[in-house]
C-alpha atoms as a PDB file:
ATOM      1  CA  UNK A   1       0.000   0.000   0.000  1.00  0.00           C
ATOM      2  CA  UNK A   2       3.380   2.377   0.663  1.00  0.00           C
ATOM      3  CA  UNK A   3       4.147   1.699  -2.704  1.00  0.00           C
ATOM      4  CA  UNK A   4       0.753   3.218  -4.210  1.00  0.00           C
ATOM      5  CA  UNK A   5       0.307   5.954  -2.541  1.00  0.00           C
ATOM      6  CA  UNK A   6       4.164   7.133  -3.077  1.00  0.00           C
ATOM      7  CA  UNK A   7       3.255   5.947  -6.863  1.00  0.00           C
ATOM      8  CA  UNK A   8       0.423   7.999  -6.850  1.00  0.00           C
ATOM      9  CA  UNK A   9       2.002  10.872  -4.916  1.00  0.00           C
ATOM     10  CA  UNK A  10       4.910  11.031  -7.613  1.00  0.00           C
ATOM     11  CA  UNK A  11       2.187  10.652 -10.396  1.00  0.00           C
ATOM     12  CA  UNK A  12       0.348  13.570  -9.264  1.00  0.00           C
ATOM     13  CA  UNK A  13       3.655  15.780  -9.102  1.00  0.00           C
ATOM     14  CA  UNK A  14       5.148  15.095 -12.184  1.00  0.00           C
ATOM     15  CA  UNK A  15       1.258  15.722 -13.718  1.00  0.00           C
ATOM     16  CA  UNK A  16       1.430  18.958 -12.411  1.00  0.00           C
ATOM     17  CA  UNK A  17       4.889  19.733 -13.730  1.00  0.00           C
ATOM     18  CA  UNK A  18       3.797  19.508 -17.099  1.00  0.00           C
ATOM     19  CA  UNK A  19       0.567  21.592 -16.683  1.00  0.00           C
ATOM     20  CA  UNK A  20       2.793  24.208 -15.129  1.00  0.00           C
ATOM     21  CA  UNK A  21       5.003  24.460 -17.477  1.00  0.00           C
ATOM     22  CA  UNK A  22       2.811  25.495 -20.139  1.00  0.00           C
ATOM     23  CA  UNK A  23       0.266  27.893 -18.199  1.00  0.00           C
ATOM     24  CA  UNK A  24       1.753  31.441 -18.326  1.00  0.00           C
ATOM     25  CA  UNK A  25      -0.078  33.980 -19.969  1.00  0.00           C
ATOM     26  CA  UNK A  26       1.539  35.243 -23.732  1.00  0.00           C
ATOM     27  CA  UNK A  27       1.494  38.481 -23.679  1.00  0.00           C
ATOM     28  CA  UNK A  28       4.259  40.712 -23.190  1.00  0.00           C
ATOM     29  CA  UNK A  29       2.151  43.975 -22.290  1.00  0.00           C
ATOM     30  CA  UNK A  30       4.632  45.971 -19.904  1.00  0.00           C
ATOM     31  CA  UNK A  31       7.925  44.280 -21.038  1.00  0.00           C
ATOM     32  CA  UNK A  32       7.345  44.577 -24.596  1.00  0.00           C
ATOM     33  CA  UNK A  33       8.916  48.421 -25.360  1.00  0.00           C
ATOM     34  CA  UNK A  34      12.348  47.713 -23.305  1.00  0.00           C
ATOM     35  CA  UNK A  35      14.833  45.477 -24.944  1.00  0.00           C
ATOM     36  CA  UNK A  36      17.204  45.144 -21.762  1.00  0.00           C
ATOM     37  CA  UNK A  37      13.749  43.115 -20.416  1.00  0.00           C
ATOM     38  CA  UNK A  38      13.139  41.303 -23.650  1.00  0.00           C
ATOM     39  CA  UNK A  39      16.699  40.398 -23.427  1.00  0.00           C
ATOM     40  CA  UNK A  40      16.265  38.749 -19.527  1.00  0.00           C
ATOM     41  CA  UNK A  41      12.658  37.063 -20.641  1.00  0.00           C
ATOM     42  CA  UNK A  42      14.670  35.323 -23.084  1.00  0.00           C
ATOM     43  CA  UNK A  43      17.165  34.117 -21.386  1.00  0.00           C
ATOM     44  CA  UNK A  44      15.057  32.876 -18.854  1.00  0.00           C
ATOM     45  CA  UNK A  45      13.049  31.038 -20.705  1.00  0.00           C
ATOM     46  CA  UNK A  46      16.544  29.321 -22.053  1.00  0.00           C
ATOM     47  CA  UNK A  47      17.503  28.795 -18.587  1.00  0.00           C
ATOM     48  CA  UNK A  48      13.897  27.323 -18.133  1.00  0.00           C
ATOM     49  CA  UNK A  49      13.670  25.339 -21.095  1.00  0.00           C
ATOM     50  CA  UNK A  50      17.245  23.701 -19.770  1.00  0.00           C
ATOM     51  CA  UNK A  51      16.301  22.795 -16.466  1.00  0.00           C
ATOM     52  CA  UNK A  52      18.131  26.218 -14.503  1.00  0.00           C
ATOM     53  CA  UNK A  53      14.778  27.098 -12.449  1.00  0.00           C
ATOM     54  CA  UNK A  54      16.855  29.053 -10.294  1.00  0.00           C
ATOM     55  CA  UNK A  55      18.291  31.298 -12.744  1.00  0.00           C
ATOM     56  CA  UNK A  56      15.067  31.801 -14.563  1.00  0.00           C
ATOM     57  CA  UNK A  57      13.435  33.072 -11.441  1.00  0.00           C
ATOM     58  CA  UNK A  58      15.925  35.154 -10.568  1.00  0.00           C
ATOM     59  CA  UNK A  59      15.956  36.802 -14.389  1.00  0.00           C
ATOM     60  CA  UNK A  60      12.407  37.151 -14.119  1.00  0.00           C
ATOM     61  CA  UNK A  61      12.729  38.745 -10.917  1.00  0.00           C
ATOM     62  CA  UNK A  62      14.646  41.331 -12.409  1.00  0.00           C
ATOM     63  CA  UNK A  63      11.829  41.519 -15.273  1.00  0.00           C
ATOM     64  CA  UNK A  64       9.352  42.508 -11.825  1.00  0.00           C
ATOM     65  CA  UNK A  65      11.245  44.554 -10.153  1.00  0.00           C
ATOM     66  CA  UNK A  66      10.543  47.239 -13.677  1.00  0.00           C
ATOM     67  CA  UNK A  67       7.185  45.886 -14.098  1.00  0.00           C
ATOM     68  CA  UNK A  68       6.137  44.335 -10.518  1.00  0.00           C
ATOM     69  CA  UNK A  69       2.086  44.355 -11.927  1.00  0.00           C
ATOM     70  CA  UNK A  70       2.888  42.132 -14.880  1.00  0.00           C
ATOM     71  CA  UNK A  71       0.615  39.338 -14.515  1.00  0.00           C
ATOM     72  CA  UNK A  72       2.699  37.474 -17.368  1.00  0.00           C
ATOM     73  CA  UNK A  73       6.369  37.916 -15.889  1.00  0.00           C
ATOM     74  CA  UNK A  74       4.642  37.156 -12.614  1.00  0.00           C
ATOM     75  CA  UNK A  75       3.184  33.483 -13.860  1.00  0.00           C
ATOM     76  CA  UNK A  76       6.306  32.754 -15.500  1.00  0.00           C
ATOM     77  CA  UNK A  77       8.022  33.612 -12.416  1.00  0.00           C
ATOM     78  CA  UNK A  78       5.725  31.212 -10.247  1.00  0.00           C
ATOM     79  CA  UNK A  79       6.328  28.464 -13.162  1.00  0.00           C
ATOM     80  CA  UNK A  80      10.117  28.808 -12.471  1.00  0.00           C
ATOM     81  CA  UNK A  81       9.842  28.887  -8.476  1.00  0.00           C
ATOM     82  CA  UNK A  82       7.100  25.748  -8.722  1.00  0.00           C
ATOM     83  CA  UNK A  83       9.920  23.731 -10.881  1.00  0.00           C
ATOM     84  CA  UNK A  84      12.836  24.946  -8.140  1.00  0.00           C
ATOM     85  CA  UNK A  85      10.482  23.703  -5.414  1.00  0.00           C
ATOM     86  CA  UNK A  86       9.805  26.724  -4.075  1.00  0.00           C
ATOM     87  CA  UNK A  87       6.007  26.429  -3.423  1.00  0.00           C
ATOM     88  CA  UNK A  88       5.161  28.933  -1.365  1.00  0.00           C
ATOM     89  CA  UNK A  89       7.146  31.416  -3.468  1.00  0.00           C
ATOM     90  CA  UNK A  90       5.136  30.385  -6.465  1.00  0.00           C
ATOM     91  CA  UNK A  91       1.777  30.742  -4.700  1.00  0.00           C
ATOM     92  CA  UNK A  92       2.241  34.153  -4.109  1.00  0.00           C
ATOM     93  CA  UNK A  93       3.711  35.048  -7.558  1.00  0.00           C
ATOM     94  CA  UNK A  94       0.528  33.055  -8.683  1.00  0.00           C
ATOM     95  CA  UNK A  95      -1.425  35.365  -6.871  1.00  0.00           C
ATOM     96  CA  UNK A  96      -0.031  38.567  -8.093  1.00  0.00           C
ATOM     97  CA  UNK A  97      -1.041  37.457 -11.347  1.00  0.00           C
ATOM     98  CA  UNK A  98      -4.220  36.871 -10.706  1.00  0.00           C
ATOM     99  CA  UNK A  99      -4.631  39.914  -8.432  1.00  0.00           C
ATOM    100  CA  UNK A 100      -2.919  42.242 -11.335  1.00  0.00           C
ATOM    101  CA  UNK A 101      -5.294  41.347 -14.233  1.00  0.00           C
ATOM    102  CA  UNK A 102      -8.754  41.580 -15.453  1.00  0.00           C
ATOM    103  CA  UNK A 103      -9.008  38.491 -17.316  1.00  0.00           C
ATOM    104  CA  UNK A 104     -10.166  34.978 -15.509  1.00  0.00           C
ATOM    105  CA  UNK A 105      -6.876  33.504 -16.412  1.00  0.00           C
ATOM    106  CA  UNK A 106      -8.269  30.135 -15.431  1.00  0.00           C
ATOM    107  CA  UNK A 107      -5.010  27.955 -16.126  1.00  0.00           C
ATOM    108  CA  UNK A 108      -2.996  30.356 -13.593  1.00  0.00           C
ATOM    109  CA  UNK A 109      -6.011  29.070 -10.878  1.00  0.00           C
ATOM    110  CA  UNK A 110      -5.268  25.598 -11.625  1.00  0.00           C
ATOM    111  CA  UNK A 111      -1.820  26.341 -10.986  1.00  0.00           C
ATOM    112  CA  UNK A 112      -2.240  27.701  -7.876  1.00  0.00           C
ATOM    113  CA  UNK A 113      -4.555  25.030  -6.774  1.00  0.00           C
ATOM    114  CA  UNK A 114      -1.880  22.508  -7.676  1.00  0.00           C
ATOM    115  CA  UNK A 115       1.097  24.746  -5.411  1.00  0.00           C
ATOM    116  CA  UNK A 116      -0.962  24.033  -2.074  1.00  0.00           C
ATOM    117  CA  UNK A 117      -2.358  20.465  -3.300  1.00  0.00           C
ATOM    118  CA  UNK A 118       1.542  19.579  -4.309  1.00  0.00           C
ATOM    119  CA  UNK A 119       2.123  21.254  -0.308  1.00  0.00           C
ATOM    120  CA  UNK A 120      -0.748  19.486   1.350  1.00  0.00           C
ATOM    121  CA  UNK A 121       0.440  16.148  -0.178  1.00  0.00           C
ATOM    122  CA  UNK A 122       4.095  16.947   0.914  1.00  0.00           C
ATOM    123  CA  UNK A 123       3.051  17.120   4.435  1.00  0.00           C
ATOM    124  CA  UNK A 124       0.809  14.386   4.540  1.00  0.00           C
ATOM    125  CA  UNK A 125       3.353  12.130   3.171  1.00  0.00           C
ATOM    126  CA  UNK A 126       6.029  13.481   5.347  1.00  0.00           C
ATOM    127  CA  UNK A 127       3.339  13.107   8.504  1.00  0.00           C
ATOM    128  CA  UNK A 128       2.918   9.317   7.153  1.00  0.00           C
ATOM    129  CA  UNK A 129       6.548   8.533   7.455  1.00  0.00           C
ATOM    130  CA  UNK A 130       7.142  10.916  11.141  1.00  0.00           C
ATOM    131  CA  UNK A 131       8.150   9.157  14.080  1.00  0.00           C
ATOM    132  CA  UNK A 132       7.139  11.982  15.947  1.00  0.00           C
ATOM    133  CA  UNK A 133       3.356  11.241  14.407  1.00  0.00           C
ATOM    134  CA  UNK A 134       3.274   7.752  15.642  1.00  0.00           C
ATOM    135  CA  UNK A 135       4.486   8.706  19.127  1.00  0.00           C
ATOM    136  CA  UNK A 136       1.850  11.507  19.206  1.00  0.00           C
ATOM    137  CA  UNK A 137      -0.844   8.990  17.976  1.00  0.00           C
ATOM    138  CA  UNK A 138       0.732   6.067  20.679  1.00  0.00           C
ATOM    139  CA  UNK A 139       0.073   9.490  23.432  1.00  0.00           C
ATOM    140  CA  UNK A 140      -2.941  10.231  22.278  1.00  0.00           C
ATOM    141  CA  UNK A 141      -4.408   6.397  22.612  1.00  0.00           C
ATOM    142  CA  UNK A 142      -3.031   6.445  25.766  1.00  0.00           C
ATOM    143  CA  UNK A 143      -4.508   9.428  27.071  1.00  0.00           C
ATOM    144  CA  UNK A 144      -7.764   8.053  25.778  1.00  0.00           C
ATOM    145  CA  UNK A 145      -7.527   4.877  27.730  1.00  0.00           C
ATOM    146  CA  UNK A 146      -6.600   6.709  30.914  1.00  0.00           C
ATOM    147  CA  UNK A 147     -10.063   8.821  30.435  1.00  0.00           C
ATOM    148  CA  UNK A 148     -11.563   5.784  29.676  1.00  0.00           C
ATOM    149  CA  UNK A 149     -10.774   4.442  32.678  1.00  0.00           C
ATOM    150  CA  UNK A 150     -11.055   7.630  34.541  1.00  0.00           C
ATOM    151  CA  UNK A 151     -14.405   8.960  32.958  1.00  0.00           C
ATOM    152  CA  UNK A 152     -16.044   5.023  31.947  1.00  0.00           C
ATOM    153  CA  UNK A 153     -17.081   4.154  28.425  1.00  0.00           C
ATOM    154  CA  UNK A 154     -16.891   6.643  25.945  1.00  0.00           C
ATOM    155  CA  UNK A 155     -19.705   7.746  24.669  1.00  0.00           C
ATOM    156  CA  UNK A 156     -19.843  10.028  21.080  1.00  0.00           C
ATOM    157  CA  UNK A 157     -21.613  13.135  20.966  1.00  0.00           C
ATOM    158  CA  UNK A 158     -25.506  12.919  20.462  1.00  0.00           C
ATOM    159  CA  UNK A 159     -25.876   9.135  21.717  1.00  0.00           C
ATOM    160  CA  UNK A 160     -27.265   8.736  25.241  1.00  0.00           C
ATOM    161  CA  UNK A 161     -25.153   6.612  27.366  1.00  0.00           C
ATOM    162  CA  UNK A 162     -28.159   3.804  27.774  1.00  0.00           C
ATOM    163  CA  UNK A 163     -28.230   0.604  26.034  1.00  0.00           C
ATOM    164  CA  UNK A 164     -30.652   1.231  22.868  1.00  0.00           C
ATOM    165  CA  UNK A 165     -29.524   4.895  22.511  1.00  0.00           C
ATOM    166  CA  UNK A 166     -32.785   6.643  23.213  1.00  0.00           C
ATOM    167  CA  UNK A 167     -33.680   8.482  25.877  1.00  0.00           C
ATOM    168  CA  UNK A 168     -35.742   7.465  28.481  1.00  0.00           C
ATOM    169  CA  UNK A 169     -37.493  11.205  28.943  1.00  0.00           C
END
């Protein structure tokens, strides 16, 4: 069952690695009259296309820091820090992208949704494989025994503590 769900937990990343790659908006609205930023798009997007996610973000970053409401450079930007494995990061370029346009840009949402579902699996899987986790969950039992003991049967909320589970009122 390990096997699966790492399977499936690695099947799921690399799925949304290939959706992100391809989801930044096209146009080049605010970057588009300076060649000095043409120049560092470009040579991101070689870094990019060759696997140098770190050096793509940080070109890109130089792209925002002239045009910080670009929702375009700020996509690409969260495409590059997604790939590095910088999830948070690429949340909140995400959102700057979304916050600095008009248009739904609905492939930038999925994106974003796939950042915290790609963090949300991380943890769970890393929760999974904690020692610390089991321990807790080994307390926990046993703090529910002592009240057990301490308190009587436990009872869940809603069902009387009499044998059919109806009051007698």
């Amino acid at each position: 069952m390990r096997i699966s769900s790492n399977s499936s937990l690695c099947s799921m990343f690399l799925m949304s690695l290939l959706v992100v790659g391809c989801a930044a908006p096209q146009e080049r609205d605010e970057v588009s009259g300076d060649g000095a930023l043409l120049r560092l798009v470009d040579e991101a997007r070689i870094d990019y296309r060759s696997g140098r996610y770190s050096a793509a973000r940080q070109k890109l970053e130089q792209v925002l820091e002239k045009t910080p409401k670009d929702p375009a450079m700020n996509a690409r930007t969260g495409n590059a820090a997604y790939r590095e494995g910088q999830y948070e990061l690429a949340a909140e370029y995400y959102e700057n992208a979304i916050e600095f346009t008009t248009e739904p840009l609905p492939r930038i949402r999925y994106n974003l949704a796939m950042v915290r579902l790609t963090q949300a699996s991380l943890q769970l899987e890393y929760l999974r494989q904690s020692d610390e986790s089991n321990r807790l969950s080994d307390e926990l039992d046993d703090l529910f025994d002592a009240l057990d003991q301490h308190v009587g049967r436990r009872v869940p909320p809603g069902v009387d503590s009499d044998m059919d589970g109806v009051s007698s009122d």
